[in-house]
C-alpha atoms as a PDB file:
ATOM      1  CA  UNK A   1     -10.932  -8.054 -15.307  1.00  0.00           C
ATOM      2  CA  UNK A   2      -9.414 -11.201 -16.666  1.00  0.00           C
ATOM      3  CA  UNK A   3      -9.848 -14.602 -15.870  1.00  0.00           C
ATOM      4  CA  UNK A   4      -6.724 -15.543 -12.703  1.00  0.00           C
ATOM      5  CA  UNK A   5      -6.316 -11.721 -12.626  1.00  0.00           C
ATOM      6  CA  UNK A   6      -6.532  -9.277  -9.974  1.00  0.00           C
ATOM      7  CA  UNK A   7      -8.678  -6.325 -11.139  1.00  0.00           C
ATOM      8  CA  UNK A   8      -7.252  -3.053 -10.646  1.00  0.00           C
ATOM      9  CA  UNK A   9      -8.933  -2.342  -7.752  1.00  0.00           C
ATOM     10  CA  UNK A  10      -7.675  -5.355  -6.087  1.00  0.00           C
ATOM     11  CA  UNK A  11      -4.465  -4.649  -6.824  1.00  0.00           C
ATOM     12  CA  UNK A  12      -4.584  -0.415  -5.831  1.00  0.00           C
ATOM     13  CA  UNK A  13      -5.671  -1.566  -2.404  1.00  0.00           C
ATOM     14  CA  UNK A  14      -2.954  -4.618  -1.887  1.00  0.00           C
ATOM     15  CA  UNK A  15      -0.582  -1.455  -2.817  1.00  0.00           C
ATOM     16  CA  UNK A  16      -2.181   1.040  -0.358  1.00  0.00           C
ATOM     17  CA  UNK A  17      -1.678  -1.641   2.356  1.00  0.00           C
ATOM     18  CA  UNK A  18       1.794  -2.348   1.461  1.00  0.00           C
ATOM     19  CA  UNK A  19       2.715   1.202   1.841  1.00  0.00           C
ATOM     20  CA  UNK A  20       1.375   1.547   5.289  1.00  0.00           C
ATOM     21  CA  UNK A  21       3.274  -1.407   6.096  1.00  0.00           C
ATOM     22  CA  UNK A  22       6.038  -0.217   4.912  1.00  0.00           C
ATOM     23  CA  UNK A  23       5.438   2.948   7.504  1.00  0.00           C
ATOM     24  CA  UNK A  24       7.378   3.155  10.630  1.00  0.00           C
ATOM     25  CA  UNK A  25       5.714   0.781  13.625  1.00  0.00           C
ATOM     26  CA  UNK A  26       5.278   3.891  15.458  1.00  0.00           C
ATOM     27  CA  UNK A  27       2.925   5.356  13.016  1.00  0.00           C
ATOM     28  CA  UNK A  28       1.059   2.696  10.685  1.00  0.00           C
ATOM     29  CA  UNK A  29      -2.496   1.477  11.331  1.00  0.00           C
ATOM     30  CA  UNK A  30      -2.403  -1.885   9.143  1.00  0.00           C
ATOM     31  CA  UNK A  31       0.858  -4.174   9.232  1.00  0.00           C
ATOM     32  CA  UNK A  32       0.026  -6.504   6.115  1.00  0.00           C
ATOM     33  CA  UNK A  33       3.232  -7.638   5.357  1.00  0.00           C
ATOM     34  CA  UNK A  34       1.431 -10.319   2.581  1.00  0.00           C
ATOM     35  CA  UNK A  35      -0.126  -7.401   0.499  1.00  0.00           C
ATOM     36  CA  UNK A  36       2.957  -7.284  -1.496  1.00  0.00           C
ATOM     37  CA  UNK A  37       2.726 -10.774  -2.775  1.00  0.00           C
ATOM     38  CA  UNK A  38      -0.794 -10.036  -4.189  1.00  0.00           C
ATOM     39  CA  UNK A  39       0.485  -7.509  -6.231  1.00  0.00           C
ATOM     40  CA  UNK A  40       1.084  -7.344 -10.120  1.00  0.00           C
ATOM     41  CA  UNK A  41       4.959  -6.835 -11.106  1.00  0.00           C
ATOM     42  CA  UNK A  42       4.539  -2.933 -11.587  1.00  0.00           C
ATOM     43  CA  UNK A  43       2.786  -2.442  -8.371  1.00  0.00           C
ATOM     44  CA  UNK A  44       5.481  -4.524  -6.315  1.00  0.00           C
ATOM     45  CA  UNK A  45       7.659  -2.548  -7.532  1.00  0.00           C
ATOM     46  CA  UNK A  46       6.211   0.344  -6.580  1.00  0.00           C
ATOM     47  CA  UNK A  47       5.784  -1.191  -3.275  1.00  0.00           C
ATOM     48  CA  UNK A  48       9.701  -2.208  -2.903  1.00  0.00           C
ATOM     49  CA  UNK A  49      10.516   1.010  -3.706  1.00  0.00           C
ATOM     50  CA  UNK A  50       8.360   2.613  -0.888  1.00  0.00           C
ATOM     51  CA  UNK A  51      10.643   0.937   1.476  1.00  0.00           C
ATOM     52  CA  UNK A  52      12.607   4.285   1.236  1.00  0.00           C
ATOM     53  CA  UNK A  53      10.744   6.489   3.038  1.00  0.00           C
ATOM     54  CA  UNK A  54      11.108   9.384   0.210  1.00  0.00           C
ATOM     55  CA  UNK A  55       9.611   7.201  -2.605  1.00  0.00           C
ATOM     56  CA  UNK A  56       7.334   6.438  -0.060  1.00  0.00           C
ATOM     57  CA  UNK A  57       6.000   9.461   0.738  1.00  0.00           C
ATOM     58  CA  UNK A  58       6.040  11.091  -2.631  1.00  0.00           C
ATOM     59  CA  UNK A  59       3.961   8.104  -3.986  1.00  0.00           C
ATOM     60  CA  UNK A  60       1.471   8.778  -1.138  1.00  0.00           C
ATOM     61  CA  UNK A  61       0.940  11.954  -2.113  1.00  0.00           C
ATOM     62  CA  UNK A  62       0.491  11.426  -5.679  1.00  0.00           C
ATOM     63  CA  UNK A  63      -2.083   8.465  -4.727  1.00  0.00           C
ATOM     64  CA  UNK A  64      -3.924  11.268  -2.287  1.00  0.00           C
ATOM     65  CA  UNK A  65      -3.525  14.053  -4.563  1.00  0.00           C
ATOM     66  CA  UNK A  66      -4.811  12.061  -7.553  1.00  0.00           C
ATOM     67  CA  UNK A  67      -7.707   9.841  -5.685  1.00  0.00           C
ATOM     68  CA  UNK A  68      -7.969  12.189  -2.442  1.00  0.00           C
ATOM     69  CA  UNK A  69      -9.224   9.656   0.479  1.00  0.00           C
ATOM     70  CA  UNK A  70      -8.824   6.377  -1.509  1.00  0.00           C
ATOM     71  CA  UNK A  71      -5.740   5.378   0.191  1.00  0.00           C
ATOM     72  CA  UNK A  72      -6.716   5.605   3.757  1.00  0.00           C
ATOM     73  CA  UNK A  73     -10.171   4.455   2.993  1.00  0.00           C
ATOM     74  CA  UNK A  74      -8.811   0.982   1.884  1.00  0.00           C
ATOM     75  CA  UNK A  75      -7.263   0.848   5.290  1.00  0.00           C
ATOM     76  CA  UNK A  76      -8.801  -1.472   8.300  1.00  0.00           C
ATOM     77  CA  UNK A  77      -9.919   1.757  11.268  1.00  0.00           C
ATOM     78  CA  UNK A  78      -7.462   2.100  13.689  1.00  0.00           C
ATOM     79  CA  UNK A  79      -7.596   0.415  17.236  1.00  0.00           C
END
């Protein structure tokens, strides 16, 4: 990690919490509609992107695939 940085960690869970908020209100658990500012440029991106529900999903299930219960375990528990 580098001095005024975000480490990577930081930044993987800003981007998990982006993506939920970018899920439907119906469905998401966390609406943190400021995670996307904390992000580096190539994880906003990724994070703009998931605003199409396709890109969404796919990245989702590369993140889960990849690092299986990361993403929902940098969530807040539902209710």
């Amino acid at each position: 990690m580098r001095a005024g940085q975000a480490s990577r960690t930081a930044d993987q869970n800003a981007l998990f919490r982006a993506l939920e908020a970018r899920r439907s209100a119906a469905v998401r658990i966390a609406d943190d509609q400021l995670s996307v500012r904390l992000l580096s440029p190539e994880f906003r991106l990724l994070a703009e992107a998931a605003r199409l529900s396709p890109v969404r999903r796919l990245l989702e299930a590369f993140i889960d695939h990849r690092w299986p219960c990361a993403r929902p375990g940098g969530l807040p528990a539902p209710g």
